[in-house]
Protein backbone atom coordinates (compact mmCIF):
# COMPACT_ATOMS: atom_id res chain seq x y z
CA UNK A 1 0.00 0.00 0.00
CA UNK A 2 1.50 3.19 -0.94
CA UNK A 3 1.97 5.51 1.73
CA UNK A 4 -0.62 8.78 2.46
CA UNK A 5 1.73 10.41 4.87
CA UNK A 6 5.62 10.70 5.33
CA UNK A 7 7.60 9.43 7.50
CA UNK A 8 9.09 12.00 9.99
CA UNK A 9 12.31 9.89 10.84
CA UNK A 10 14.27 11.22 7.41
CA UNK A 11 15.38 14.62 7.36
CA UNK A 12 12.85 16.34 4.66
CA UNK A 13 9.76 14.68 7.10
CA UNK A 14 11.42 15.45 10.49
CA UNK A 15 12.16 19.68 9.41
CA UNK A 16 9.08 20.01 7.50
CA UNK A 17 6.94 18.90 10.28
CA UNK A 18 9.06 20.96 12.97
CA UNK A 19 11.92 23.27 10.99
CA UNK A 20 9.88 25.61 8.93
CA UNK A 21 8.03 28.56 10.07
CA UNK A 22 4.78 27.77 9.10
CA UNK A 23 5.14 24.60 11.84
CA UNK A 24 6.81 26.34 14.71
CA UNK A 25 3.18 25.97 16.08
CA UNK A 26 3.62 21.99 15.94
CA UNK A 27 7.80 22.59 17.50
CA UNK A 28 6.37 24.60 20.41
CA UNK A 29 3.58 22.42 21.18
CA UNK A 30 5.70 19.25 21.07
CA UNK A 31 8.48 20.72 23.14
CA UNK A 32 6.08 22.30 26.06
CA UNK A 33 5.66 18.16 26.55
CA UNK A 34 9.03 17.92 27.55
CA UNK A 35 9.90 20.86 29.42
CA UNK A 36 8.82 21.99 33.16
CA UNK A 37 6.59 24.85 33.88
CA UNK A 38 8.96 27.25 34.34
CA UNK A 39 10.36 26.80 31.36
CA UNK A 40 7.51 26.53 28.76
CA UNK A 41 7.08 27.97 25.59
CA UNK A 42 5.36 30.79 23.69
CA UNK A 43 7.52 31.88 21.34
CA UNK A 44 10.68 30.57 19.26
CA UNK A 45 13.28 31.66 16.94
CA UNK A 46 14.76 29.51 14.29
CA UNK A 47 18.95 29.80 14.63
CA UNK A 48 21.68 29.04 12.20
CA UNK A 49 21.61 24.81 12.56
CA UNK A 50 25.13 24.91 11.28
CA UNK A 51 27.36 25.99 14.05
CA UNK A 52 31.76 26.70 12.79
CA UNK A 53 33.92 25.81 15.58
CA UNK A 54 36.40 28.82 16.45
CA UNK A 55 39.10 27.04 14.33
CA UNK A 56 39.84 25.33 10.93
CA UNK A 57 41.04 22.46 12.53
CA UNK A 58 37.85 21.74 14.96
CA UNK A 59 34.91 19.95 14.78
CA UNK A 60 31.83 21.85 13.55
CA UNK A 61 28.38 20.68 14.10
CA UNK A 62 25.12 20.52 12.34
CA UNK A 63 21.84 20.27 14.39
CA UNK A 64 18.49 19.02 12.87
CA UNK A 65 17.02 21.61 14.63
CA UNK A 66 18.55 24.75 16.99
CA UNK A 67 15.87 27.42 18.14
CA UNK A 68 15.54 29.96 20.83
CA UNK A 69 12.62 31.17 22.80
CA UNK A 70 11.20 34.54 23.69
CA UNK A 71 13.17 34.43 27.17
CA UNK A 72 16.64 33.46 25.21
CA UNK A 73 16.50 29.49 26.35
CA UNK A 74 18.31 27.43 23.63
CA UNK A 75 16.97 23.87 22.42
CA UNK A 76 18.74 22.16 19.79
CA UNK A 77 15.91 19.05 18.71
CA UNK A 78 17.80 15.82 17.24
CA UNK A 79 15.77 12.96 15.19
CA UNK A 80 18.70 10.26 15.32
CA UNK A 81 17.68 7.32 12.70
CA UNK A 82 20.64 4.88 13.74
CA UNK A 83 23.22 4.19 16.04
CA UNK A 84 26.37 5.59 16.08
CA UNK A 85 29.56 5.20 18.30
CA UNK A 86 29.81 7.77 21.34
CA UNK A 87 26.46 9.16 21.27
CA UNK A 88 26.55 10.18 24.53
CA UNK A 89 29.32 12.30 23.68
CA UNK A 90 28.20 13.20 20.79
CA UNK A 91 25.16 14.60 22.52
CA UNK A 92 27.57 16.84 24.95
CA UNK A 93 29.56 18.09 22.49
CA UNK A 94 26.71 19.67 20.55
CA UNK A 95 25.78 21.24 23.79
CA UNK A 96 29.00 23.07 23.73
CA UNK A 97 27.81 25.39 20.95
CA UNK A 98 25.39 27.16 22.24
CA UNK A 99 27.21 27.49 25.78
CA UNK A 100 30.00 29.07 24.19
CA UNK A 101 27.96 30.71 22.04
CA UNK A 102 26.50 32.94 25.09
CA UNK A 103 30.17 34.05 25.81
CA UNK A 104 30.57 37.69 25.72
CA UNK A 105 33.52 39.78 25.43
CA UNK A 106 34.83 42.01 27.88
CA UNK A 107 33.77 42.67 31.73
CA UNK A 108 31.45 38.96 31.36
CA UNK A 109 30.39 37.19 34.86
CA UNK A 110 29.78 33.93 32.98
CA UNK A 111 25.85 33.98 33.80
CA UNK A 112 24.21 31.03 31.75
CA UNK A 113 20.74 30.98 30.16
CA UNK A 114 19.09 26.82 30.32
CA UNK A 115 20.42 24.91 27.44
CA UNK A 116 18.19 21.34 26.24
CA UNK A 117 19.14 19.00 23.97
CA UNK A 118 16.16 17.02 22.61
CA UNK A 119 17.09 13.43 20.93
CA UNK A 120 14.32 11.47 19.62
CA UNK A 121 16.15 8.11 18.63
CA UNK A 122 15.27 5.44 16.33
CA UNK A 123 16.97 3.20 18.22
CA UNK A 124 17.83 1.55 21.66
CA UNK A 125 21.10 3.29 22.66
CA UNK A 126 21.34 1.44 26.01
CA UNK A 127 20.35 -2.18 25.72
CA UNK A 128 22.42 -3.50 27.85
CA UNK A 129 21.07 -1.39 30.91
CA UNK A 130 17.88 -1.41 32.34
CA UNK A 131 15.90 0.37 29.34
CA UNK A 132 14.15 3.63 29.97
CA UNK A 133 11.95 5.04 26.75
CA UNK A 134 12.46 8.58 28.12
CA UNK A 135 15.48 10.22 29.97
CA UNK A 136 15.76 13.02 31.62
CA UNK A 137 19.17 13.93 32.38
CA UNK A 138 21.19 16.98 34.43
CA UNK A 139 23.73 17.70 36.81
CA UNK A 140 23.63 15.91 39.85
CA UNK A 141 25.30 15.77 43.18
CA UNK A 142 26.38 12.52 45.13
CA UNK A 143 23.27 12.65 46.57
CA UNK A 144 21.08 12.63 43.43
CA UNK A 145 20.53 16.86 44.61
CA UNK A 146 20.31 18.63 41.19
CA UNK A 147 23.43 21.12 41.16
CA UNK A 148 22.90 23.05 38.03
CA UNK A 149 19.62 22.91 36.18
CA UNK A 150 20.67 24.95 33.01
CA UNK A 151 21.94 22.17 31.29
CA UNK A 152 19.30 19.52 30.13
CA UNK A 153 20.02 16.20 28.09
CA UNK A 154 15.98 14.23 26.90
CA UNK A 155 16.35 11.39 25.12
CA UNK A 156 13.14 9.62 23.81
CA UNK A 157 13.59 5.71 22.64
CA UNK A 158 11.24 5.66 20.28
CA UNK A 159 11.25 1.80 19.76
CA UNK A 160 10.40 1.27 23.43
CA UNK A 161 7.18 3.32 23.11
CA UNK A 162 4.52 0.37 22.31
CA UNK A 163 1.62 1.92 23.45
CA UNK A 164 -1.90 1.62 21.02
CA UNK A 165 -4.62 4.34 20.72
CA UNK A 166 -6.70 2.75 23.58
CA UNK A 167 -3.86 3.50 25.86
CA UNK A 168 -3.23 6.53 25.24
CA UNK A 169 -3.49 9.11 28.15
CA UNK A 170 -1.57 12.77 27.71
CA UNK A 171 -1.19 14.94 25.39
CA UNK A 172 2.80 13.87 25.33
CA UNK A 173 1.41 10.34 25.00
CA UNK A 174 -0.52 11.42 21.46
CA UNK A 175 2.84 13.39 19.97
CA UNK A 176 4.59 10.01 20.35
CA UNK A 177 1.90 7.85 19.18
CA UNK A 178 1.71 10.68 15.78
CA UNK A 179 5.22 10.61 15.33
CA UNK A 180 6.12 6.60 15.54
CA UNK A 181 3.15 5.57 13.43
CA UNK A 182 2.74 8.69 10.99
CA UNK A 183 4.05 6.98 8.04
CA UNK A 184 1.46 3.94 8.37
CA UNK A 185 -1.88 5.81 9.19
CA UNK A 186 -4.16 6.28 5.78
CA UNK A 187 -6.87 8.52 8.02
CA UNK A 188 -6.38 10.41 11.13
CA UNK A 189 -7.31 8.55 14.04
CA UNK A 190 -10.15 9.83 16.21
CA UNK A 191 -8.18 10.21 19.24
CA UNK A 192 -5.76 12.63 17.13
CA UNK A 193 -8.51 14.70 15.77
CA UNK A 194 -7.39 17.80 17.44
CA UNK A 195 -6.10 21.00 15.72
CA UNK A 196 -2.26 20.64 16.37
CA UNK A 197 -2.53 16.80 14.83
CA UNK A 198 -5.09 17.84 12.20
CA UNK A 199 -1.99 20.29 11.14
CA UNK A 200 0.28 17.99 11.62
CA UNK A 201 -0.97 15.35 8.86
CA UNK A 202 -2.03 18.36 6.59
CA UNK A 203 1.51 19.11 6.35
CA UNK A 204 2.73 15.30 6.46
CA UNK A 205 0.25 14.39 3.68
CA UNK A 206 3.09 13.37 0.62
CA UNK A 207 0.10 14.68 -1.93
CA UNK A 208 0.43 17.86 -0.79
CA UNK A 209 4.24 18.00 -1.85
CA UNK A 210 4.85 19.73 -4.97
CA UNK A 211 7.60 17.66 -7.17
CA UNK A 212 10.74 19.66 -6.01
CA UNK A 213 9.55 18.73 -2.48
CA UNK A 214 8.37 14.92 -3.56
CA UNK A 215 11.98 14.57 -5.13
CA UNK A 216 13.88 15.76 -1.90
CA UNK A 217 11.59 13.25 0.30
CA UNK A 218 12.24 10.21 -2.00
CA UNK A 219 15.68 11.07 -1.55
CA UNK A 220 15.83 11.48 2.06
CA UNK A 221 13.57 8.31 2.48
CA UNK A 222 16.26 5.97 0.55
CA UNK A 223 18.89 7.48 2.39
CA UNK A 224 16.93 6.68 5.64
CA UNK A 225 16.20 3.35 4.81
CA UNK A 226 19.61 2.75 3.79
CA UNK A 227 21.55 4.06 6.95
CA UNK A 228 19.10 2.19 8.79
CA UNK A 229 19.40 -1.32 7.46
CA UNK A 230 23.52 -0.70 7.17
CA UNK A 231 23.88 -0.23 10.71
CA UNK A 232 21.12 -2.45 11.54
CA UNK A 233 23.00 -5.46 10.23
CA UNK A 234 26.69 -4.00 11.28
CA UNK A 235 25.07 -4.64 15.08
CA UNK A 236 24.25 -7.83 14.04
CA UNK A 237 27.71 -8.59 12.51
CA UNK A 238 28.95 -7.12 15.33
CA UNK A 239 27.20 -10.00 18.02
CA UNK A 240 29.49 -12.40 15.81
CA UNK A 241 33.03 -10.91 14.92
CA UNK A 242 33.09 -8.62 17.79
CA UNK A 243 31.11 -5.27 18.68
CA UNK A 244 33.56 -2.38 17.61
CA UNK A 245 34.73 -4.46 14.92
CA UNK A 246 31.09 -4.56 13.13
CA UNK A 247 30.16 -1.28 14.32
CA UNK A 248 33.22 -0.08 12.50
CA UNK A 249 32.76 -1.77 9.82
CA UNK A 250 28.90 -1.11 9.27
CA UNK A 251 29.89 2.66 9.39
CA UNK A 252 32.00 2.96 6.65
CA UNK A 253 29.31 0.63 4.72
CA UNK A 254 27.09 3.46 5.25
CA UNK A 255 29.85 6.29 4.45
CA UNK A 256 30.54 4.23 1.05
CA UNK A 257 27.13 4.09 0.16
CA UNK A 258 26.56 8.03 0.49
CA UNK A 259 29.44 8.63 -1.29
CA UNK A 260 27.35 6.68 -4.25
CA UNK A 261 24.42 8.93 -4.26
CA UNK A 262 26.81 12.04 -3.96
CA UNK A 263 25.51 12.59 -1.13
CA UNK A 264 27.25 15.74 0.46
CA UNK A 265 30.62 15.44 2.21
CA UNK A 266 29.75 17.38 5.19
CA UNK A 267 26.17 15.25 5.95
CA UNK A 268 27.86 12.03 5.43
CA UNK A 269 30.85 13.10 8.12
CA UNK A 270 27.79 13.72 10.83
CA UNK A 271 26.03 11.31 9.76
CA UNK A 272 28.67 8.43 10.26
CA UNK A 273 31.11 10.37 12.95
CA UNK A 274 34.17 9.90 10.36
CA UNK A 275 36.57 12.35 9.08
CA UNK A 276 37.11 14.06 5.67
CA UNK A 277 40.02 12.17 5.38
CA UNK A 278 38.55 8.38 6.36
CA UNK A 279 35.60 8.90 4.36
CA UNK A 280 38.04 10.21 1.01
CA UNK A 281 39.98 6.96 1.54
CA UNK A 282 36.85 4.34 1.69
């Protein structure tokens, strides 16, 4: 059956439903889920998602999404498809951007406004502990007291959400449900028959493309489906030869097969953690 709506895991579905101005309804409504009282939302600002480190020879990075609100509190919102080695770390080092980016020069007493860092995975990045679909994560003391709230890490395992319509209790509880089976629904469901969904498939609905936008989704659906199932089955290799090994191995797969489609240098290096220079030499 061919498809009525997108799928929001690729990077066309993912920044039309929450990247483009006409949507920053959908962003802030999705995001108030997540974030405590204090810190909700009424207004946002899109920001540059491509952020230069201060040299040549650092690391930039590209967010799928990096926005500010009214009050100046900075979000950068990652859809991860697959995994990748050092996510964690990953995941602090994009949050170094926007501290440093609140530096200023001159007489500066080094106040802070909150930082969060949204992931919403396609994947299970911590099988091997006791599994959690949602994480909230800060700075903590020994005794579990929160020392510095300014810094916020949510991570969302969107595999271990397996709840069906009849279950379905908050508002937070319908985003989820939207996003994870978006792609399969050919009607809206009743119990998403609200104005924020109801905008939400209008926008998602692939008729509604027009062809320049129906090209770039095609594209960024094969290259979806193809990360996926090339790290997918490097894990797998990986139970057999070794875990690094496969991982390894599985992410130049992926870097080789980009580099096929011409797929831009610069995605493929965040997309796969490599280096100019690796991915020149696969």
């Amino acid at each position: 059956m061919v498809a009525r709506y997108f799928n929001p895991y690729t990077d066309f579905g993912f920044k039309k439903l929450f990247g483009e101005e006409g949507s920053k309804d959908l962003l802030i409504d999705f995001l108030n889920q997540l974030l405590p009282i204090h810190h909700q939302i009424q207004q946002l600002t899109f920001k540059n998602s491509e952020n230069l480190a201060d040299t040549v020879t650092e690391r930039r990075a590209i967010f799928d999404i990096y926005c500010e609100s009214k009050t100046g509190d900075k979000f950068i919102v990652e859809m991860q498809k697959a995994k990748i080695k050092y996510f964690k770390d990953r995941a602090l080092f994009y949050s170094t951007f926007p501290i440093r980016e609140q530096s200023e020069k001159g007489d500066w007493n080094f106040y802070l406004l909150p930082i969060y860092f949204i992931a919403i995975l396609d994947f299970e990045y911590d099988e091997n502990t006791t599994s959690k679909f949602r994480r909230d994560v800060c700075l903590k003391d020994q005794d579990g007291d929160i020392f510095f709230d300014k810094l916020n890490f949510k991570f969302l395992q969107m595999p271990l959400f397996n709840k069906q319509e009849n279950e379905l209790v908050t508002h937070f509880d319908k985003w989820l449900y939207f996003l994870k089976n978006l792609e399969s629904f050919n009607h809206i469901p009743a119990i998403l028959n609200e104005p924020i969904f109801q905008k939400g498939f209008e926008i998602a609905e692939i008729s509604h493309l027009n062809l320049e936008q129906y090209e770039q989704y095609k594209k960024s659906l094969v290259q979806y489906l193809e990360v996926k199932n090339v790290f997918d089955a490097a894990f797998e290799e990986g139970e057999k030869v070794g875990i690094e090994k496969g991982i390894e191995k599985g992410i130049e797969k992926v870097a080789k097969a980009l580099k096929e489609q011409n797929v831009a240098m610069e995605i493929i290096a965040e997309s796969t953690g490599l280096s100019y220079e690796t991915i020149n030499r696969i």
